[in-house]
PDB file of N, CA and C in Angstrom:
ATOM      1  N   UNK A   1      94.484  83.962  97.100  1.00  0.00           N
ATOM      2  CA  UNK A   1      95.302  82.981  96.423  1.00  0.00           C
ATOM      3  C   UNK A   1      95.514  83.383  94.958  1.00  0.00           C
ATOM      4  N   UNK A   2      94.465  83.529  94.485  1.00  0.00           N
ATOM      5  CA  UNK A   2      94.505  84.031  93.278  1.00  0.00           C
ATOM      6  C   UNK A   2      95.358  85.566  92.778  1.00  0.00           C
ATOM      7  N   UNK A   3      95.285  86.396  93.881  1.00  0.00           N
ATOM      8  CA  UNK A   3      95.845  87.517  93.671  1.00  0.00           C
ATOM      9  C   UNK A   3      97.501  87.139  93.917  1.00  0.00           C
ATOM     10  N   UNK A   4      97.936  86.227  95.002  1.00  0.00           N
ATOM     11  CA  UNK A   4      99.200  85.880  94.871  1.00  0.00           C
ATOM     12  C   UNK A   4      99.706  85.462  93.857  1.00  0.00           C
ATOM     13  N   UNK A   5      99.111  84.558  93.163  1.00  0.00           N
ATOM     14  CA  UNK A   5      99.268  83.937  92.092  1.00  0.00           C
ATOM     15  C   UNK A   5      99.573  84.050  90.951  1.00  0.00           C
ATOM     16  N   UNK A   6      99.317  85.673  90.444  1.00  0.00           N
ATOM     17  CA  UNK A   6      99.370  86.718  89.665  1.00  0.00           C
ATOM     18  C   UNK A   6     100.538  87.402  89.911  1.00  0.00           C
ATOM     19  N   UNK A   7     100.559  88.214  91.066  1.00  0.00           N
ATOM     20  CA  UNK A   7     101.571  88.736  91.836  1.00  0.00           C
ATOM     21  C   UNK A   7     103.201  88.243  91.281  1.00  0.00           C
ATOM     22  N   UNK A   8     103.043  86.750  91.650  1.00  0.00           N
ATOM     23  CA  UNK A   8     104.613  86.045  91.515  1.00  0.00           C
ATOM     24  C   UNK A   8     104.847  85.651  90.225  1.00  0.00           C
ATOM     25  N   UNK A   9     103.906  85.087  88.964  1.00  0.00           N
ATOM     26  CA  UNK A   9     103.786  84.885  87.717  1.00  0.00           C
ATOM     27  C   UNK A   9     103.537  85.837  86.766  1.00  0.00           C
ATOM     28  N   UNK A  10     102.673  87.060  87.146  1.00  0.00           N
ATOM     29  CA  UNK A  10     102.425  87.908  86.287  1.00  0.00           C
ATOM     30  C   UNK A  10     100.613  87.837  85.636  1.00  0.00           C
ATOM     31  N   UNK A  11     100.405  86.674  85.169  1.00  0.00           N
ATOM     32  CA  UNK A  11      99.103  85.807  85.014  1.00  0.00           C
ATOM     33  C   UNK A  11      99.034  84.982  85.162  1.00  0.00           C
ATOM     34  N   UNK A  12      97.428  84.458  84.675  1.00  0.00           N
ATOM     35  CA  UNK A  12      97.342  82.646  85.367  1.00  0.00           C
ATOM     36  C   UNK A  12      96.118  82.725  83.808  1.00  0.00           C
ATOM     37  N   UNK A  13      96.672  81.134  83.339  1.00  0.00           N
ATOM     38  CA  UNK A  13      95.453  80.738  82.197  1.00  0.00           C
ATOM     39  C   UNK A  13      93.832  80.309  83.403  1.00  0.00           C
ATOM     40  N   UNK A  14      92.350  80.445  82.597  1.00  0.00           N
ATOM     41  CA  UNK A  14      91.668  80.378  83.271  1.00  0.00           C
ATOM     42  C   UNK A  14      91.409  78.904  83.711  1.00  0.00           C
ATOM     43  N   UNK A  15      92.465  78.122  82.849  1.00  0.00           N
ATOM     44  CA  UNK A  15      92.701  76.303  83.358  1.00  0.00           C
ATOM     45  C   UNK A  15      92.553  76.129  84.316  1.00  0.00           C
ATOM     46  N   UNK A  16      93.457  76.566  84.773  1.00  0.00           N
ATOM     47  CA  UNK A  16      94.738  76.718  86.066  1.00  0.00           C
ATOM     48  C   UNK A  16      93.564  77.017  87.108  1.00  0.00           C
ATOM     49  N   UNK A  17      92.385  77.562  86.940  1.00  0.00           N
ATOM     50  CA  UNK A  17      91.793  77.522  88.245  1.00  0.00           C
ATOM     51  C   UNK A  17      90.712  76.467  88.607  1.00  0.00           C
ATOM     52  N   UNK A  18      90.969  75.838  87.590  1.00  0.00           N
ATOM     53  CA  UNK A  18      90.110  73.983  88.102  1.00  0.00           C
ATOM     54  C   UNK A  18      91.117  72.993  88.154  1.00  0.00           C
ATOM     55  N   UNK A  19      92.453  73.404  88.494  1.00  0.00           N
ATOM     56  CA  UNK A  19      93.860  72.958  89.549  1.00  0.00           C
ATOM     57  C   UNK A  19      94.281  72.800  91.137  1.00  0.00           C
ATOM     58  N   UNK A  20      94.900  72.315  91.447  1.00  0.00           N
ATOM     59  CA  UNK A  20      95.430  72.688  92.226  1.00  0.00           C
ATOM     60  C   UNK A  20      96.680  73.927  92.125  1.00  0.00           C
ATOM     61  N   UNK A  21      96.784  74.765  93.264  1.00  0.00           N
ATOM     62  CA  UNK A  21      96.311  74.524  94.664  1.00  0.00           C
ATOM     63  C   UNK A  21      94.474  75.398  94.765  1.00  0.00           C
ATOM     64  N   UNK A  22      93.887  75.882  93.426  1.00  0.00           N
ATOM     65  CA  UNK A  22      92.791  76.394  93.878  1.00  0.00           C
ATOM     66  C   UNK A  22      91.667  75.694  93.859  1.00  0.00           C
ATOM     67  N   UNK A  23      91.902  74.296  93.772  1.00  0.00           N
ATOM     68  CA  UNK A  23      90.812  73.402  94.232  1.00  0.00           C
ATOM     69  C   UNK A  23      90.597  72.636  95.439  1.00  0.00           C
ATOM     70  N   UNK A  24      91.520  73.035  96.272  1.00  0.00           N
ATOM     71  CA  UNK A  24      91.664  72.938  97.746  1.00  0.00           C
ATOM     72  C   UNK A  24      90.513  74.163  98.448  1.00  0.00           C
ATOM     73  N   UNK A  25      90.227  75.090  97.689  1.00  0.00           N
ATOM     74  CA  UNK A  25      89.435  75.870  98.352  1.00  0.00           C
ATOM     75  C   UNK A  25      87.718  74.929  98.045  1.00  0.00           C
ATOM     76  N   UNK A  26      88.050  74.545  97.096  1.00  0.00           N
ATOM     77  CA  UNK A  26      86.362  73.988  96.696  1.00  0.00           C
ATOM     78  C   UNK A  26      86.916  72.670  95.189  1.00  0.00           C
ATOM     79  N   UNK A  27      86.549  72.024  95.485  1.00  0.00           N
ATOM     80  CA  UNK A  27      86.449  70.341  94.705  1.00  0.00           C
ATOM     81  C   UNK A  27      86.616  71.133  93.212  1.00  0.00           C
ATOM     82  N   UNK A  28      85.341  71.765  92.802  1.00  0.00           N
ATOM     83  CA  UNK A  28      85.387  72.218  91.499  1.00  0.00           C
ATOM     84  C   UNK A  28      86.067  73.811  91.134  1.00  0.00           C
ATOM     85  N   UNK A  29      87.265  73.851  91.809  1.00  0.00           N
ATOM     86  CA  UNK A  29      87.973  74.787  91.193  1.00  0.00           C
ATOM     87  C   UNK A  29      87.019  76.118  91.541  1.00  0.00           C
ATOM     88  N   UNK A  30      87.525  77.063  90.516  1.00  0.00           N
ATOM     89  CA  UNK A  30      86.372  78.581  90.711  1.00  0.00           C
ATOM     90  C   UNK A  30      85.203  78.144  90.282  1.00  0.00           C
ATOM     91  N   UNK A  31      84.679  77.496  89.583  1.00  0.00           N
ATOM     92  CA  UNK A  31      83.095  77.342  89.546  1.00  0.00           C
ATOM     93  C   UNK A  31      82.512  76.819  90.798  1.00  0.00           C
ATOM     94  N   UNK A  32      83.191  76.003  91.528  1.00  0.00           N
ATOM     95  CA  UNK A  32      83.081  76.109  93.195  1.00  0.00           C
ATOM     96  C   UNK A  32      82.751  76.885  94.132  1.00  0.00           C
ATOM     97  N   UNK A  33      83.651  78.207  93.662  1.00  0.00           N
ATOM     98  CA  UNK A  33      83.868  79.643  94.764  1.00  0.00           C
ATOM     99  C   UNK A  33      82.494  80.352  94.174  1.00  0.00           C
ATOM    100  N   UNK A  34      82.922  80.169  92.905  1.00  0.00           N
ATOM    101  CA  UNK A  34      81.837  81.753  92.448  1.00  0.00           C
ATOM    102  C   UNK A  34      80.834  80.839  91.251  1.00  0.00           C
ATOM    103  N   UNK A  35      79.483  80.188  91.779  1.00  0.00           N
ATOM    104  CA  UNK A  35      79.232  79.614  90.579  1.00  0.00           C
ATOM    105  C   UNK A  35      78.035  80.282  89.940  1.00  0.00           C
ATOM    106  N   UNK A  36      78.031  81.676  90.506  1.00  0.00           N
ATOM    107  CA  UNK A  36      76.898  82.921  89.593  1.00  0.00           C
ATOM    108  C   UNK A  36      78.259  82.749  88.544  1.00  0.00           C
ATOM    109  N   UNK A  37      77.241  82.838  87.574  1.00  0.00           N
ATOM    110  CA  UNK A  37      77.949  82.978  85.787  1.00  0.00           C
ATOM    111  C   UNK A  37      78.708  84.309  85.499  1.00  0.00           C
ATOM    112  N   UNK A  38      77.620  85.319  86.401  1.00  0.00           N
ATOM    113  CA  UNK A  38      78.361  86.701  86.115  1.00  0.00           C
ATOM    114  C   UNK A  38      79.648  86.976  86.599  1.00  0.00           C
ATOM    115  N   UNK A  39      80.040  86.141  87.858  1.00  0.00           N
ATOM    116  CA  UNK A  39      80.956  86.068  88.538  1.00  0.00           C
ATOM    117  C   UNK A  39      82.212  85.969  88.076  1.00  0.00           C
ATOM    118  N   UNK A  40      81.447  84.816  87.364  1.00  0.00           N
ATOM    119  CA  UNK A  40      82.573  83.735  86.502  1.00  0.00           C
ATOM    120  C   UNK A  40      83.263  84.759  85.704  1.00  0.00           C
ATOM    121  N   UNK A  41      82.183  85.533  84.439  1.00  0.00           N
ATOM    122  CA  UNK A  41      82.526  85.472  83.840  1.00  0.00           C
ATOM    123  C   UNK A  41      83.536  87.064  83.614  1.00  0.00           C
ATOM    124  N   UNK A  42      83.147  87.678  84.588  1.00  0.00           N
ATOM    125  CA  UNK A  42      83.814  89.278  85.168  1.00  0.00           C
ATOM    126  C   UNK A  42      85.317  88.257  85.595  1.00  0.00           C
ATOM    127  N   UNK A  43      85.713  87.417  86.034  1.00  0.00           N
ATOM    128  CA  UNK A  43      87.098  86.494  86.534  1.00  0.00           C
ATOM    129  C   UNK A  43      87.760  86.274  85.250  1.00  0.00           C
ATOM    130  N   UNK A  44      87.095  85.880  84.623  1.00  0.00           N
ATOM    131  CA  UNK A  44      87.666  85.459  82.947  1.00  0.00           C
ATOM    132  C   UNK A  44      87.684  86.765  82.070  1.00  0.00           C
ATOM    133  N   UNK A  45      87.404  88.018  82.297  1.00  0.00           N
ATOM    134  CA  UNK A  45      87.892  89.219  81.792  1.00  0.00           C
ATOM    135  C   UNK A  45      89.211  89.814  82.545  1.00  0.00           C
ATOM    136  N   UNK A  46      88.937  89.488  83.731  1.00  0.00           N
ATOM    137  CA  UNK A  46      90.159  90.180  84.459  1.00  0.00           C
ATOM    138  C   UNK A  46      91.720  88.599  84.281  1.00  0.00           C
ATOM    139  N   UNK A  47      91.364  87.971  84.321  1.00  0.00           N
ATOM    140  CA  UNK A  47      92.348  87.173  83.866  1.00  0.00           C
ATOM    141  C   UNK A  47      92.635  86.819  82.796  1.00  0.00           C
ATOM    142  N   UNK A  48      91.785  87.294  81.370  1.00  0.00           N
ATOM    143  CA  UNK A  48      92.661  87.160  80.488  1.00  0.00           C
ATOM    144  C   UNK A  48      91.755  86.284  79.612  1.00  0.00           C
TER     145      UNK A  48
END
């Protein structure tokens, strides 16, 4: 989702992922999906 998301926009602010539609995967957005910190925080380098 996320890689589409990019794909059609170019980027995504790291807001945008405690939104819909990526809180349909999990209530709390990406701290949902990935809630190791390192996870997090390697997501928030590659996005910007």
């Amino acid at each position: 989702m996320l890689k589409n998301h990019i794909r059609d926009y170019g980027t995504i602010e790291m807001s945008k992922l405690f939104e819909q539609p990526f809180t349909q995967i999990h209530g709390q957005g990406i701290t949902g999906v990935f809630p190791d910190t390192t996870q997090l925080m390697a997501i928030k380098q590659i996005v910007g």
